[in-house]
Protein backbone atom coordinates (compact mmCIF):
# COMPACT_ATOMS: atom_id res chain seq x y z
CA UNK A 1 -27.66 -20.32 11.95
CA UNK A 2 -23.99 -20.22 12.55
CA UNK A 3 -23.17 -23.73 12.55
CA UNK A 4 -25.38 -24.42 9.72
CA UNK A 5 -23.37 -21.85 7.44
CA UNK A 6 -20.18 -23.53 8.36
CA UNK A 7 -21.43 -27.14 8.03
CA UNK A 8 -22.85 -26.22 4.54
CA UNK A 9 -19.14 -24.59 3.39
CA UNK A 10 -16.41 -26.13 5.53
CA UNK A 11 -18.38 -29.47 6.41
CA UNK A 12 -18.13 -31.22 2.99
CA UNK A 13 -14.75 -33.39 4.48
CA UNK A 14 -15.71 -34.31 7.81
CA UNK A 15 -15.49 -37.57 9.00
CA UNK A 16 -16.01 -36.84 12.88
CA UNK A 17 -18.42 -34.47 14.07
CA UNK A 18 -18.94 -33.80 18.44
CA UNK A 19 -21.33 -31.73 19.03
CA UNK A 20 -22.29 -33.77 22.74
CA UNK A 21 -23.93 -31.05 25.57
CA UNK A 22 -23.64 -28.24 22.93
CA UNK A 23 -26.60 -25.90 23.95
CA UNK A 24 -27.72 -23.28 21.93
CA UNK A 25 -25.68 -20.64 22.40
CA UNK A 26 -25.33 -17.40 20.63
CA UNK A 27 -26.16 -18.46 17.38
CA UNK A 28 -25.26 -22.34 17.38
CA UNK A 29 -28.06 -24.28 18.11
CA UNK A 30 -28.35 -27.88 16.94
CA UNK A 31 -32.06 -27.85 16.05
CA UNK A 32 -33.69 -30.08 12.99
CA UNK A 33 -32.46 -27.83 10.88
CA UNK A 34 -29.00 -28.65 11.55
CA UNK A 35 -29.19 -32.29 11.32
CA UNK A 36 -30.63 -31.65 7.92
CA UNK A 37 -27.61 -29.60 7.07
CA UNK A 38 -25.25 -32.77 8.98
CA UNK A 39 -27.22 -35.27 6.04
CA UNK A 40 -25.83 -33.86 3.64
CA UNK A 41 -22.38 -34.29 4.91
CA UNK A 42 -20.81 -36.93 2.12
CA UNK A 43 -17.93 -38.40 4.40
CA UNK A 44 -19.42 -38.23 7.80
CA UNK A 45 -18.45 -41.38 9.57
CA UNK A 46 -19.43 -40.66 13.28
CA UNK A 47 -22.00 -38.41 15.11
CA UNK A 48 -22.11 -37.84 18.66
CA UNK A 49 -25.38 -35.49 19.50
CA UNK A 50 -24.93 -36.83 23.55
CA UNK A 51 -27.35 -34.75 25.68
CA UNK A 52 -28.70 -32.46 23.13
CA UNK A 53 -32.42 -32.19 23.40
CA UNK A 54 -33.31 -29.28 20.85
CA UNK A 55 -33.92 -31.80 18.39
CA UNK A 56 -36.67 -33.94 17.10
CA UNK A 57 -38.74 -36.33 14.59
CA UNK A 58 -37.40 -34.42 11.59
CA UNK A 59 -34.38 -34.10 12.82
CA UNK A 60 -33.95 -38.03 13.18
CA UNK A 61 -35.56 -38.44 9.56
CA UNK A 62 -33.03 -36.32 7.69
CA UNK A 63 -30.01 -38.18 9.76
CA UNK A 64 -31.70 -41.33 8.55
CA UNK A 65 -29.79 -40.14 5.25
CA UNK A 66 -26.53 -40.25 6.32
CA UNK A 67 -25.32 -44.37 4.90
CA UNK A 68 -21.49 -43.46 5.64
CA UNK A 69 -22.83 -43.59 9.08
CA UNK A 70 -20.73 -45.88 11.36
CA UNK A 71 -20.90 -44.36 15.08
CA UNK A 72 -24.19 -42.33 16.50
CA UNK A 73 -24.35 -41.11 20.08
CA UNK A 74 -27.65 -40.00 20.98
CA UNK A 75 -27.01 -41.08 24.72
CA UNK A 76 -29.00 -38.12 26.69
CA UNK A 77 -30.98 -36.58 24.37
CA UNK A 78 -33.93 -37.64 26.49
CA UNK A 79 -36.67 -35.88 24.33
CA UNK A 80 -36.38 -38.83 21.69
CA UNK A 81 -39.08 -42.18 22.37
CA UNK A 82 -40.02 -44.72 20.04
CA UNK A 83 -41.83 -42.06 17.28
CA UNK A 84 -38.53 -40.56 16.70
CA UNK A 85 -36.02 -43.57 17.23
CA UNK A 86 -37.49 -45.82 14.56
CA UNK A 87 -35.85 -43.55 11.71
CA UNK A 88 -32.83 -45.04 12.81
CA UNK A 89 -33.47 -48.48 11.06
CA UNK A 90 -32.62 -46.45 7.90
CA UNK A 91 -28.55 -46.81 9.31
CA UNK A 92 -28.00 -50.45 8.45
CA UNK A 93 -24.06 -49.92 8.52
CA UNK A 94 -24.27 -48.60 11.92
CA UNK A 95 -20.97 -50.43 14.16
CA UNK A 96 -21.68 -48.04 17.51
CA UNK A 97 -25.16 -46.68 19.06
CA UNK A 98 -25.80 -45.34 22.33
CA UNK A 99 -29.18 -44.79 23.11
CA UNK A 100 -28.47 -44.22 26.94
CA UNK A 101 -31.21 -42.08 28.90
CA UNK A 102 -34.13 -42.26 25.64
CA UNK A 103 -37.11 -43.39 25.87
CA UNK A 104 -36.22 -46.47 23.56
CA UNK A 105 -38.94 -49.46 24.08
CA UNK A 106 -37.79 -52.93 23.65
CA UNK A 107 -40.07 -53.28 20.83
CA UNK A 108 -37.73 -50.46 18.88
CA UNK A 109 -34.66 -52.17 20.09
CA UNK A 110 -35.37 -55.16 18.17
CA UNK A 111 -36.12 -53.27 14.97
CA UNK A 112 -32.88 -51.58 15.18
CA UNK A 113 -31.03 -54.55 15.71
CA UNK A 114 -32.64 -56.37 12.79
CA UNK A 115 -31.64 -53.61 10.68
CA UNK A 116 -28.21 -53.10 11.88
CA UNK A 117 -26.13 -56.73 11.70
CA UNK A 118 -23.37 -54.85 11.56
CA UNK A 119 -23.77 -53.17 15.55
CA UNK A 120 -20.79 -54.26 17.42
CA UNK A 121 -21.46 -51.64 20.37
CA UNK A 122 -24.38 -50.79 21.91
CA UNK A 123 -25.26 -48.31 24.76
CA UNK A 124 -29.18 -48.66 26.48
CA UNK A 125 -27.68 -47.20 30.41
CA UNK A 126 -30.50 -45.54 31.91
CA UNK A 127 -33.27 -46.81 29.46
CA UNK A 128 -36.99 -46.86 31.47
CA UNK A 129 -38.79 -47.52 28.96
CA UNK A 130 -36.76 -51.09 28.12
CA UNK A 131 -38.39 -54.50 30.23
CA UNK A 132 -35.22 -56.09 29.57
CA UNK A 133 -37.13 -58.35 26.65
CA UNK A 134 -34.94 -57.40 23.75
CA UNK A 135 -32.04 -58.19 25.69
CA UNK A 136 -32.94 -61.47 25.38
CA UNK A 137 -32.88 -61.56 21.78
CA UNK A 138 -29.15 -59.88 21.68
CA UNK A 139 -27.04 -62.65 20.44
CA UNK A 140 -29.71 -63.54 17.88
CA UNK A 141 -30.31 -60.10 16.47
CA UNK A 142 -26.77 -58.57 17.23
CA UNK A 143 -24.13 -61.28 16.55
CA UNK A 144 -20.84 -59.25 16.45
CA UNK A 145 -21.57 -56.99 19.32
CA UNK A 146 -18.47 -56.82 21.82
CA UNK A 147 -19.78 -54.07 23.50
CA UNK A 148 -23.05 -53.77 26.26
CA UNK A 149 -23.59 -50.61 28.39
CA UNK A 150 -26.85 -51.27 30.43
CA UNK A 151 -25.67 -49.65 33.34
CA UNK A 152 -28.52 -48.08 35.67
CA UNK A 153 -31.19 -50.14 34.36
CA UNK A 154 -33.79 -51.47 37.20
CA UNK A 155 -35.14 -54.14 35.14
């Protein structure tokens, strides 16, 4: 697709990528196939993918790739549960995540956080699948966070 072609020739010194509510229009959709073509970006830094839901389990595994990684907004993209979210654990230098509106289980949460000791922000508003369990566990598993966004949770 479009945005493929342009990620694979003028993509190589990106840093920033926002692609957040981008549907897929014309020929621009941000499918699996794109996030494999976003891995392979060398200098990518931060990723926000906020309320795009054209994506899946393959998707996540090729962004799993991406160790410059510092930022990742998936907040939205409400098709992605545990199956899909655990490739994240792969992002140990991850600073930022927002996982607001996913189906993210607290059992998840706690894998992520073990694997990322470097998470300083941290977004779970909206979250139904959480209890509120691995909250508890925060300032054990996520020392240097500065940053909480639970809001909307009923838990």
């Amino acid at each position: 697709n479009g945005l493929s072609q342009f990620l694979m020739v003028a993509g190589r010194n990106l840093t920033i990528l926002n692609l957040e509510d981008m549907y897929p229009i014309h020929d621009l959709p941000v499918d699996d196939s794109t996030l494999a073509c976003i891995s392979s970006l060398p200098r990518l830094q931060s990723l926000n993918l906020a309320g795009i839901t054209s994506f899946g389990d393959a998707g996540l595994q090729h962004l799993a790739r991406l160790s410059t990684l510092t930022e990742l907004d998936l907040g939205g993209c409400s098709q992605l549960g545990d199956s899909h979210l655990k490739h994240l654990a792969a992002l140990t230098g991850l600073q930022s995540l927002d996982l607001a509106v996913t189906g993210v289980s607290d059992a998840i949460l706690m894998t992520l956080l073990h694997c990322m000791p470097r998470l300083k922000s941290l977004g779970l508003s909206s979250c139904e699948a959480l209890a509120g369990t691995a909250i508890i566990s925060l300032s054990i598993l996520a020392p240097l966070l500065e940053e909480l966004n639970m809001h909307s949770n009923t838990w």
